[in-house]
C-alpha atoms as a PDB file:
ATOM      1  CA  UNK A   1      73.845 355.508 101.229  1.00  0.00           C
ATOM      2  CA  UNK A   2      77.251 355.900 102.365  1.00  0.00           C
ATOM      3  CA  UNK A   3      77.338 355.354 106.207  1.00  0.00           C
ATOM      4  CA  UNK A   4      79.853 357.767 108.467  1.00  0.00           C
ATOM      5  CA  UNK A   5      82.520 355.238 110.382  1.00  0.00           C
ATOM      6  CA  UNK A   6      85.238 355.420 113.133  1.00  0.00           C
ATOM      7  CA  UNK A   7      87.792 352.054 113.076  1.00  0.00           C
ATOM      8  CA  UNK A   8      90.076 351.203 115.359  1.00  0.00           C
ATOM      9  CA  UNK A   9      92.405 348.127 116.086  1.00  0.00           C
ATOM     10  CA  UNK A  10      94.232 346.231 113.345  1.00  0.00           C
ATOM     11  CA  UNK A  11      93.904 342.609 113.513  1.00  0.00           C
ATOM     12  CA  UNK A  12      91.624 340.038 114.768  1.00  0.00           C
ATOM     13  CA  UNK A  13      88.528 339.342 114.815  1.00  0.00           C
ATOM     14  CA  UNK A  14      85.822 342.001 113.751  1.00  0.00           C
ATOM     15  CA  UNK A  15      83.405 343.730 115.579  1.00  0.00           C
ATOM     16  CA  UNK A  16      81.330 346.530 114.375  1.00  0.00           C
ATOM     17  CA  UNK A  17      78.307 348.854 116.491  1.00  0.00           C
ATOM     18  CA  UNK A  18      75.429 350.492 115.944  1.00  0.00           C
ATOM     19  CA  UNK A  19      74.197 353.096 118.860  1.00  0.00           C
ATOM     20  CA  UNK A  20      70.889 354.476 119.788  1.00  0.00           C
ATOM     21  CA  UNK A  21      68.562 356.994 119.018  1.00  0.00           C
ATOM     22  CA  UNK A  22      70.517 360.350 119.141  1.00  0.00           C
ATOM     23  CA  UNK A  23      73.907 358.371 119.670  1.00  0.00           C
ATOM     24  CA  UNK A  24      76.864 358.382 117.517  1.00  0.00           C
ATOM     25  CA  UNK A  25      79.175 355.665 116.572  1.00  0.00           C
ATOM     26  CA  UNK A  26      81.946 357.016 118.828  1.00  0.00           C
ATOM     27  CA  UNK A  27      79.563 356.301 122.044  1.00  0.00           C
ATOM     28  CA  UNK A  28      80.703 352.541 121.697  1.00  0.00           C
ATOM     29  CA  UNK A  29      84.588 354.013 121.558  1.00  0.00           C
ATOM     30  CA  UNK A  30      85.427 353.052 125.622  1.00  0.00           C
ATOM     31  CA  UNK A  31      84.368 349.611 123.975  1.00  0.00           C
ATOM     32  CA  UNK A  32      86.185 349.313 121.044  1.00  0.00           C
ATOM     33  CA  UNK A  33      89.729 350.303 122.459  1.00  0.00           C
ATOM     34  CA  UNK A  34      89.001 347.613 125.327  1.00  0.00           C
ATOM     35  CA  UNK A  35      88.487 344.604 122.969  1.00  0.00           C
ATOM     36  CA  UNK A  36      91.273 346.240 120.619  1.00  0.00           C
ATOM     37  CA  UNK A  37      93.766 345.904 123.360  1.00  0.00           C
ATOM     38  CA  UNK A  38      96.790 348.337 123.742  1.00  0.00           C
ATOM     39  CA  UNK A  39      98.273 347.460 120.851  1.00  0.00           C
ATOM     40  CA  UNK A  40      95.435 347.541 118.769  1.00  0.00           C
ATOM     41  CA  UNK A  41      95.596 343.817 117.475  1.00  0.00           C
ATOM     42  CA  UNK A  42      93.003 342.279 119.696  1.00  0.00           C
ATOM     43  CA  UNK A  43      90.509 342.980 117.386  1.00  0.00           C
ATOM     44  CA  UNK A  44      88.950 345.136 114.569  1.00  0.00           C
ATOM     45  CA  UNK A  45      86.334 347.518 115.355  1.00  0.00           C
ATOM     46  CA  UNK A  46      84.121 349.617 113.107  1.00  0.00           C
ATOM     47  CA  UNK A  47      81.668 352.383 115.207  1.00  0.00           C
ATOM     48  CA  UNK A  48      78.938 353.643 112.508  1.00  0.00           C
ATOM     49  CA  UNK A  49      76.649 356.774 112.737  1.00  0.00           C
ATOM     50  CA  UNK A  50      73.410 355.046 111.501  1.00  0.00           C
ATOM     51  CA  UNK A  51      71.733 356.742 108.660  1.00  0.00           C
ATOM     52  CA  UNK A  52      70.036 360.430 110.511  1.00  0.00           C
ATOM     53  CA  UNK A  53      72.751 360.314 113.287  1.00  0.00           C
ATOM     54  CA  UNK A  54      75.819 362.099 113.246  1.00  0.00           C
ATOM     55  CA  UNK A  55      77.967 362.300 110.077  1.00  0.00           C
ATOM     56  CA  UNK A  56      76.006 359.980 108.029  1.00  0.00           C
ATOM     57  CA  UNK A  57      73.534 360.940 105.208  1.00  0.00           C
ATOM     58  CA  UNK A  58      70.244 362.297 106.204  1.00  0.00           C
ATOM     59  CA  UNK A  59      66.651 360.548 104.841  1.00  0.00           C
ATOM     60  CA  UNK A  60      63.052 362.072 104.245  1.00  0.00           C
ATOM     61  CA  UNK A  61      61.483 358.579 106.152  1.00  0.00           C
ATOM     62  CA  UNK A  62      62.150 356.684 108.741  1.00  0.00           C
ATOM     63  CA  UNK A  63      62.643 352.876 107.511  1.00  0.00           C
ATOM     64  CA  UNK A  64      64.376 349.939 109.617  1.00  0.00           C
ATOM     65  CA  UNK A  65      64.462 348.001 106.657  1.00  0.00           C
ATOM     66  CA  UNK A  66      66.379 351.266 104.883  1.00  0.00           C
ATOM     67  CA  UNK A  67      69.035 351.370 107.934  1.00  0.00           C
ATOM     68  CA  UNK A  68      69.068 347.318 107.997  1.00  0.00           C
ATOM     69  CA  UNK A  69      70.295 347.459 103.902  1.00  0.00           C
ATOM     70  CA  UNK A  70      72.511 350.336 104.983  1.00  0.00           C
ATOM     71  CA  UNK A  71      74.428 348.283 107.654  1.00  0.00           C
ATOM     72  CA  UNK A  72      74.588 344.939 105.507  1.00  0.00           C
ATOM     73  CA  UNK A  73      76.343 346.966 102.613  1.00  0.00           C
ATOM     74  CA  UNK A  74      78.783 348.754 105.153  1.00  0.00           C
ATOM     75  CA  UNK A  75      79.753 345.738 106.868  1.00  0.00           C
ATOM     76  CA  UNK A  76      80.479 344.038 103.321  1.00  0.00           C
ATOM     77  CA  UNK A  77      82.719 346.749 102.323  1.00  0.00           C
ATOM     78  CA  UNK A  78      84.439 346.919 105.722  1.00  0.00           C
ATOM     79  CA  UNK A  79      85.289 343.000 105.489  1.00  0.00           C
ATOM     80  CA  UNK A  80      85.140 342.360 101.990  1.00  0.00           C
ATOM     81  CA  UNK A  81      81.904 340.520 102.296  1.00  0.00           C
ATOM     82  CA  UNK A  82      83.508 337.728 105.356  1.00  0.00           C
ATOM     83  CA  UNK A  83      80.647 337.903 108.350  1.00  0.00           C
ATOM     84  CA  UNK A  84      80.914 339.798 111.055  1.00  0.00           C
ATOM     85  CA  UNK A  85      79.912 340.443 114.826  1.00  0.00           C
ATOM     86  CA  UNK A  86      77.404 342.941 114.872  1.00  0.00           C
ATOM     87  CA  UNK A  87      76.492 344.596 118.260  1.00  0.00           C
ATOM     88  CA  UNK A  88      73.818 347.201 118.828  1.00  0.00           C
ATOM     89  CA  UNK A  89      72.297 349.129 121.902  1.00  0.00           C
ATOM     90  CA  UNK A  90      68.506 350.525 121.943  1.00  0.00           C
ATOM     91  CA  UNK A  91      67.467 351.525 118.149  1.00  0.00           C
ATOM     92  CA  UNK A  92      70.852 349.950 116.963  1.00  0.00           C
ATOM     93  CA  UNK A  93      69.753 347.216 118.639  1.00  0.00           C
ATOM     94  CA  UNK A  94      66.706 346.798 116.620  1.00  0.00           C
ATOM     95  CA  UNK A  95      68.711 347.609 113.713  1.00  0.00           C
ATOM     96  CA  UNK A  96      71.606 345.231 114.337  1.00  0.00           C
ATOM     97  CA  UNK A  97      68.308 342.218 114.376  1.00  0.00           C
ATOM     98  CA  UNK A  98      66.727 343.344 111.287  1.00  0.00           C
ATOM     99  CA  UNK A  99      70.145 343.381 110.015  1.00  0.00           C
ATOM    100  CA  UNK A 100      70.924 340.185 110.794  1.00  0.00           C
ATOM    101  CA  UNK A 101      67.528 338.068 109.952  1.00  0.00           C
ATOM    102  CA  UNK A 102      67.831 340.228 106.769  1.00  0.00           C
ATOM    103  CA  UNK A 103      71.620 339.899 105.608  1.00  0.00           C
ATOM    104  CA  UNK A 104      72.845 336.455 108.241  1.00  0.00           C
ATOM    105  CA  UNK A 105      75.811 336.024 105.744  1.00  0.00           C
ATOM    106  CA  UNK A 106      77.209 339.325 106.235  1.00  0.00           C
ATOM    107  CA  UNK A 107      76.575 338.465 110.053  1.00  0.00           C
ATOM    108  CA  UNK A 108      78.530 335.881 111.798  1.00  0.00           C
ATOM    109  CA  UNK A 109      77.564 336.541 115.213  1.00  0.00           C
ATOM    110  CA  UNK A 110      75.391 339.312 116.907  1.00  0.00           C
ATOM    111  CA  UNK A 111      75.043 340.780 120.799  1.00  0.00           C
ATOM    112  CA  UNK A 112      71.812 342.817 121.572  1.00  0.00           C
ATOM    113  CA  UNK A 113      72.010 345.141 123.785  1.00  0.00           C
ATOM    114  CA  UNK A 114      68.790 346.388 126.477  1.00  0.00           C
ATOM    115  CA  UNK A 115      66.502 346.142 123.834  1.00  0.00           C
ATOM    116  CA  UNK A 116      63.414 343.240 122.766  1.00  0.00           C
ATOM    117  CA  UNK A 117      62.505 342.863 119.247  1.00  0.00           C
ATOM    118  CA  UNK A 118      58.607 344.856 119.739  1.00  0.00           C
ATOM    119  CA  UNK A 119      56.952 347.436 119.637  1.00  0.00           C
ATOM    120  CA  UNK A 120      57.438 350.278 122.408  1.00  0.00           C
ATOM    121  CA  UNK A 121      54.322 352.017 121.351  1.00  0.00           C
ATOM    122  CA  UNK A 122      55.660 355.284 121.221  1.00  0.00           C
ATOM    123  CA  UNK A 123      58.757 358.188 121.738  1.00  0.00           C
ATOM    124  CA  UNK A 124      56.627 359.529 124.590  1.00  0.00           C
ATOM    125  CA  UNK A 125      59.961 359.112 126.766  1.00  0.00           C
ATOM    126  CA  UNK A 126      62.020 361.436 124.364  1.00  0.00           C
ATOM    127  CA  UNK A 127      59.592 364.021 123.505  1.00  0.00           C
ATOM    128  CA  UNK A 128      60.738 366.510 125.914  1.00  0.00           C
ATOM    129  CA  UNK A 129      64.085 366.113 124.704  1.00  0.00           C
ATOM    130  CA  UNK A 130      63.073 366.691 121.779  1.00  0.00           C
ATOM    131  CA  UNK A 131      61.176 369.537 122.316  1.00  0.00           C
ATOM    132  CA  UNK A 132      63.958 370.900 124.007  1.00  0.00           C
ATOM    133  CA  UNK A 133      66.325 370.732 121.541  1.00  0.00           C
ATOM    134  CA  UNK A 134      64.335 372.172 119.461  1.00  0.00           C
ATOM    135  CA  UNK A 135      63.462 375.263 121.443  1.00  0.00           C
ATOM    136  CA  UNK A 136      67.116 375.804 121.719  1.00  0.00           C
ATOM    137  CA  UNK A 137      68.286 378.902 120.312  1.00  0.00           C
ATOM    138  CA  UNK A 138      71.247 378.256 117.784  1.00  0.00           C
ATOM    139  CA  UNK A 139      71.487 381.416 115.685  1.00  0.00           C
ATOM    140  CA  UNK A 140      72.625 383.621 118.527  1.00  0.00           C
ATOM    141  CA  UNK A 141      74.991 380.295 120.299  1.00  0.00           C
ATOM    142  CA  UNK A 142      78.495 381.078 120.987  1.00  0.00           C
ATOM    143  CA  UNK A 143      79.952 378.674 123.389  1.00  0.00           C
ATOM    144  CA  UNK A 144      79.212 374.460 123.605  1.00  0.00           C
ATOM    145  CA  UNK A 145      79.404 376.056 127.658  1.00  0.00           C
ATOM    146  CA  UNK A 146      76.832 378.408 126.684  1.00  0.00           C
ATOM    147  CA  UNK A 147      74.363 375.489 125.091  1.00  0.00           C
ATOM    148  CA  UNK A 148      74.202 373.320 128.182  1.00  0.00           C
ATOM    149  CA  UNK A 149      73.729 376.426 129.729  1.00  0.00           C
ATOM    150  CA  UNK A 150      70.216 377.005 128.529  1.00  0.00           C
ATOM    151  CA  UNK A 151      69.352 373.255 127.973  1.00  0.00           C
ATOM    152  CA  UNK A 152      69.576 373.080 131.718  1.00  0.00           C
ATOM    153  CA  UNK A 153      66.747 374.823 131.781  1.00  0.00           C
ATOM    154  CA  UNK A 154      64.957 372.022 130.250  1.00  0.00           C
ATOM    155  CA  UNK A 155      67.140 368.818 131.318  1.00  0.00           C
ATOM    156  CA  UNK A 156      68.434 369.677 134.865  1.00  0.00           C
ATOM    157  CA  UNK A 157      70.792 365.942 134.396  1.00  0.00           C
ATOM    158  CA  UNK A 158      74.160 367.036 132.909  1.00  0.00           C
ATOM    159  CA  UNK A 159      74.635 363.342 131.343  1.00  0.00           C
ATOM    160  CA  UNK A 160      71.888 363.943 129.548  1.00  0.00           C
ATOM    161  CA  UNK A 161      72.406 367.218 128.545  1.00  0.00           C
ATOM    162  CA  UNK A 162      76.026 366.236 127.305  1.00  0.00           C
ATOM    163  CA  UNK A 163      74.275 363.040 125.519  1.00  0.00           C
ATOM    164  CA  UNK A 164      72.072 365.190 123.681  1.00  0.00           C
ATOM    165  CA  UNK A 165      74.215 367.922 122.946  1.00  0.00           C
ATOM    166  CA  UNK A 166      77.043 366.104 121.367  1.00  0.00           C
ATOM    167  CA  UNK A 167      74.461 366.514 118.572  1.00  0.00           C
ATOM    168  CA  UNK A 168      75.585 370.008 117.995  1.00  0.00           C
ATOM    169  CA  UNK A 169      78.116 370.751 115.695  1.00  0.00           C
ATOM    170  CA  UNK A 170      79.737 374.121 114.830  1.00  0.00           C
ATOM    171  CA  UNK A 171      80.396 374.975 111.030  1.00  0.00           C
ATOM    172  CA  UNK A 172      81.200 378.191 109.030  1.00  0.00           C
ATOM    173  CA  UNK A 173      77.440 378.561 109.041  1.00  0.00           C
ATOM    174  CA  UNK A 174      76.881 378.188 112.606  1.00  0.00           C
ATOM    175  CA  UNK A 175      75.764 375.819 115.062  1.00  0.00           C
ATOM    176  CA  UNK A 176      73.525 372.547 114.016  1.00  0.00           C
ATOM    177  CA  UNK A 177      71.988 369.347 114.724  1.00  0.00           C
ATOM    178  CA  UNK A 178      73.639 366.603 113.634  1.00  0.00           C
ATOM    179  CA  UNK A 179      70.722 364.088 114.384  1.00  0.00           C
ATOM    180  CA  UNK A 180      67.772 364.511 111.765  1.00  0.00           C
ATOM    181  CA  UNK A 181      65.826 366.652 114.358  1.00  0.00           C
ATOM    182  CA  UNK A 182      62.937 367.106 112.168  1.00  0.00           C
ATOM    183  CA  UNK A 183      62.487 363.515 111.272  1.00  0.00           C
ATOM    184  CA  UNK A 184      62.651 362.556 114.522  1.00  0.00           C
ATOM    185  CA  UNK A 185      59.766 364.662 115.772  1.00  0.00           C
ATOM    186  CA  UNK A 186      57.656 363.989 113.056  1.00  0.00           C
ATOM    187  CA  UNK A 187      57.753 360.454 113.954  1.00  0.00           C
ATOM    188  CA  UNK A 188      57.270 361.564 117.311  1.00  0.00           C
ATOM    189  CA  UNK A 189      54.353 363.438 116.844  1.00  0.00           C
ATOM    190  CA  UNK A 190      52.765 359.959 115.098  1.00  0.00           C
ATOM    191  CA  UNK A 191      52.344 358.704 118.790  1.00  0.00           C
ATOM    192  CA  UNK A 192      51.408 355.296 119.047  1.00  0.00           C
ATOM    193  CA  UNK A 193      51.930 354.567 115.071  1.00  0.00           C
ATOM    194  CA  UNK A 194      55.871 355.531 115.716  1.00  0.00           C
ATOM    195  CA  UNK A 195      57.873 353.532 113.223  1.00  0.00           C
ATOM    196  CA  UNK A 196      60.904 354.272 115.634  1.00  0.00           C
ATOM    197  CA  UNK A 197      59.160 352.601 118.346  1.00  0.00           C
ATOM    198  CA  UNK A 198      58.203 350.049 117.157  1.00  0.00           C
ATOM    199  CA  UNK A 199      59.853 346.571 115.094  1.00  0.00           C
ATOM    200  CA  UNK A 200      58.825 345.795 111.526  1.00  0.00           C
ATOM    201  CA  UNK A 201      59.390 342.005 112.323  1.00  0.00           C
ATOM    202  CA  UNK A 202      57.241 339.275 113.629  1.00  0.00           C
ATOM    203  CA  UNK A 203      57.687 335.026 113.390  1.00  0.00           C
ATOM    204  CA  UNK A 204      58.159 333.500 109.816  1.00  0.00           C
ATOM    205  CA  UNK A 205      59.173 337.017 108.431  1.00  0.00           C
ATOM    206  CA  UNK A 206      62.386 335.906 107.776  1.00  0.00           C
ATOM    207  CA  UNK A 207      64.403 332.926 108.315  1.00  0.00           C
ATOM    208  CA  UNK A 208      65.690 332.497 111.924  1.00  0.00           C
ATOM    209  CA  UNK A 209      68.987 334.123 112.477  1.00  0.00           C
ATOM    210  CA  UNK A 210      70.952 330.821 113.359  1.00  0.00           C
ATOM    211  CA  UNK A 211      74.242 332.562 114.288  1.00  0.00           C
ATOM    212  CA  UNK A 212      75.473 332.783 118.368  1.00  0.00           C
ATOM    213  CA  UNK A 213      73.868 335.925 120.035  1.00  0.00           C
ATOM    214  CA  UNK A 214      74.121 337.872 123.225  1.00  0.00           C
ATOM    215  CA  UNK A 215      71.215 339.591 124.685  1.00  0.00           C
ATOM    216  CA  UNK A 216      72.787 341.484 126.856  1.00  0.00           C
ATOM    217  CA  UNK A 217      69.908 343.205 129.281  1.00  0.00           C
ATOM    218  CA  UNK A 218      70.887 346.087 132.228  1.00  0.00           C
ATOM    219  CA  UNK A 219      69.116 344.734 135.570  1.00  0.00           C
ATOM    220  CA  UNK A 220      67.812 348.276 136.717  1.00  0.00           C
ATOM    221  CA  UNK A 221      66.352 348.219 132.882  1.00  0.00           C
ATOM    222  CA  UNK A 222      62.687 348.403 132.136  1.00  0.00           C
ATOM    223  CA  UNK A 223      63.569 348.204 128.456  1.00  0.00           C
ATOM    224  CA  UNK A 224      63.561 344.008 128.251  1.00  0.00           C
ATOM    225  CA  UNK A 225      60.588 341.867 130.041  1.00  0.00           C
ATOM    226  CA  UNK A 226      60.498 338.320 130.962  1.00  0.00           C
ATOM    227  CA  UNK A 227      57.553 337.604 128.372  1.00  0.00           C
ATOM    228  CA  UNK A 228      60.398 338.887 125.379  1.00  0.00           C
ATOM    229  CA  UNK A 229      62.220 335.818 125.818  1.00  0.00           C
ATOM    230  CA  UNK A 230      59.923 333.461 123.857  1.00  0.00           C
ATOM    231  CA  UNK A 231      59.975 336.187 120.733  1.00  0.00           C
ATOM    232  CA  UNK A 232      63.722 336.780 120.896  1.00  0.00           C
ATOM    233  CA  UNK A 233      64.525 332.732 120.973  1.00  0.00           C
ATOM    234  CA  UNK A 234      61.985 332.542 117.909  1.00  0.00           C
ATOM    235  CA  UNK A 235      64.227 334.891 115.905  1.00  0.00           C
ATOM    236  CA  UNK A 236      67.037 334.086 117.301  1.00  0.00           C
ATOM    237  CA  UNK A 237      66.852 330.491 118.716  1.00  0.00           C
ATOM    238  CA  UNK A 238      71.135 330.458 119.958  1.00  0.00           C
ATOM    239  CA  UNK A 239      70.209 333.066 122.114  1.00  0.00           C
ATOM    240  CA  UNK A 240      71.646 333.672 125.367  1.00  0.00           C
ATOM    241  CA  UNK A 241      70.973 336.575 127.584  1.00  0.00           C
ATOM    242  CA  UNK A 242      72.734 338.360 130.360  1.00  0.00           C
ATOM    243  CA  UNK A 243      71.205 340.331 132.837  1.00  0.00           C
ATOM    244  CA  UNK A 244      74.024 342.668 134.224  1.00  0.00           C
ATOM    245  CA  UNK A 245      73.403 343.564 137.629  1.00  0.00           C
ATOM    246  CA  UNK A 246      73.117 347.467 138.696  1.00  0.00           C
ATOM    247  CA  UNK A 247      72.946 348.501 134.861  1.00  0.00           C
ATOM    248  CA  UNK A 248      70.533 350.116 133.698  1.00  0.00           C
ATOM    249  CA  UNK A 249      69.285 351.159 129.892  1.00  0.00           C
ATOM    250  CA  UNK A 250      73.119 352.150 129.234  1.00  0.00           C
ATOM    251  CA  UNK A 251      74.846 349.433 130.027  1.00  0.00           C
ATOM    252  CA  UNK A 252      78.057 349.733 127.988  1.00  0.00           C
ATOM    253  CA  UNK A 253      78.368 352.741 130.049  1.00  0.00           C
ATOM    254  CA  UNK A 254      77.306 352.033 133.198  1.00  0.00           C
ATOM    255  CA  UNK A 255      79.244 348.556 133.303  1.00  0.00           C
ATOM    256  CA  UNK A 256      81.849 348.686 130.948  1.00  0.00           C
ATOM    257  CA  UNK A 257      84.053 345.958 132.096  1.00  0.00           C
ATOM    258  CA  UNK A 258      81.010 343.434 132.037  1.00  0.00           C
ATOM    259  CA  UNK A 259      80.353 344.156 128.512  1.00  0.00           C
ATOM    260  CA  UNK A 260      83.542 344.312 126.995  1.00  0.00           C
ATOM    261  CA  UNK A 261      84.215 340.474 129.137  1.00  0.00           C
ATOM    262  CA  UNK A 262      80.857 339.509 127.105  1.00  0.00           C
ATOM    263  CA  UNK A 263      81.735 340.206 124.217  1.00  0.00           C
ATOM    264  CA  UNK A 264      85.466 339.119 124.300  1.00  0.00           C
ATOM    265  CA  UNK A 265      83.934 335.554 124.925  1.00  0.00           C
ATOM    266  CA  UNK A 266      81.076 336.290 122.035  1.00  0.00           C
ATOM    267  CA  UNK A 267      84.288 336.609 119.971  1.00  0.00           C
ATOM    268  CA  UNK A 268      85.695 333.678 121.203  1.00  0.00           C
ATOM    269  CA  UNK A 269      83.296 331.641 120.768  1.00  0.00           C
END
């Protein structure tokens, strides 16, 4: 499966990002041009649509493992098979873990971001999304104005509504989901037996991950819990989180100077 990417910067060190469910690579972009610098030779960066996101290939199944195999073979092309840092928020977070317990020598270092390696029991929290998006009306859409129009009617917050509707894309054919809408829902509608929710990864699966990591957590998250700790440092026993005051579940967004400091010194290091 060849994986849709954005790059940007030209020399030193690499970085590459995953983003989270119903994301696209280019939501990490603020990101990338901060740690590229102005000139573009502060660092490499690589922004990936994860597999059912964006411009990458579509699947029938959702599979961590699937998306984890994905990554490790992009990043290996990308660097010609040195390691890399690997950062992830939410679902790419979970990815960007599997990835690295499952591929460490395509993975030199790794940052986390607002996200514990469980299970969340469920999508409850995005079914009315999706069930929105779905109800929206594409075959008689004429404007992107138009769209967020009528999703107001179901999401009344316009960050969401411009999250979620960066999804759409416009083609010869008309308007479209880019996100694997269907496969989504259906795991959805498995409740509590969500394979999106939850983390196919417990203690002794895999070797630690013995490479430097950030766990970078938002404080006005509910997303990470104090009781996570002793489950992340078992995975990942370098470890070090950061609690970011005033963030919450997006915190490369709602603290961007924090996070691109943290991981300018995960680079460093």
């Amino acid at each position: 499966m060849s994986l849709f990417t954005l790059s940007h910067g030209s020399a030193g060190e690499r970085i590459a990002f995953l983003h989270g469910l119903f994301g696209q690579g280019r939501n990490w972009m603020q990101i990338a041009k901060a740690l590229a610098g102005p000139d573009g030779d502060q660092a490499r960066c690589l922004l990936i649509d994860l597999p059912d996101h964006g411009r990458s290939p579509r699947s029938d199944r959702f599979s961590y493992p699937a998306y984890a195999d994905a990554i490790g073979r992009t990043l290996a092309d990308w660097s010609g098979g040195e390691p890399v840092t690997l950062a992830g928020h939410s679902l790419g977070g979970k990815v960007a873990m599997l990835s690295a317990l499952a591929h460490p020598d395509r993975i030199g270092k790794l940052a986390v971001v607002d996200i514990a390696p469980k299970s969340y029991g469920s999508l409850a929290h995005f079914d009315g999304y999706i069930a929105g998006m779905r109800m929206l009306r594409l075959d008689d859409l004429a404007t992107r104005a138009e769209a967020d129009a009528r999703f107001a009617e179901v999401e009344p917050d316009q960050s969401i509504r411009a999250f979620l509707l960066q999804n759409l894309r416009r083609s010869s054919n008309g308007w479209r989901w880019q996100a694997n809408l269907d496969l989504i829902a259906a795991d959805a509608a498995r409740g509590d037996r969500s394979r999106i929710a939850d983390f196919p990864v417990a203690a002794g699966d895999y070797p630690a991950y013995e490479g430097k990591v950030v766990w970078i957590a938002g404080g006005e998250s509910r997303y990470i819990k104090p009781e996570d700790s002793a489950t992340m440092r078992a995975l990942f026993p370098q470890v070090r989180k950061v609690t970011i005051k005033g963030a919450g579940h997006w915190v490369h967004t709602d603290a961007p100077e924090v996070v691109v400091e943290t991981l300018t010194r995960l680079l460093q290091a």
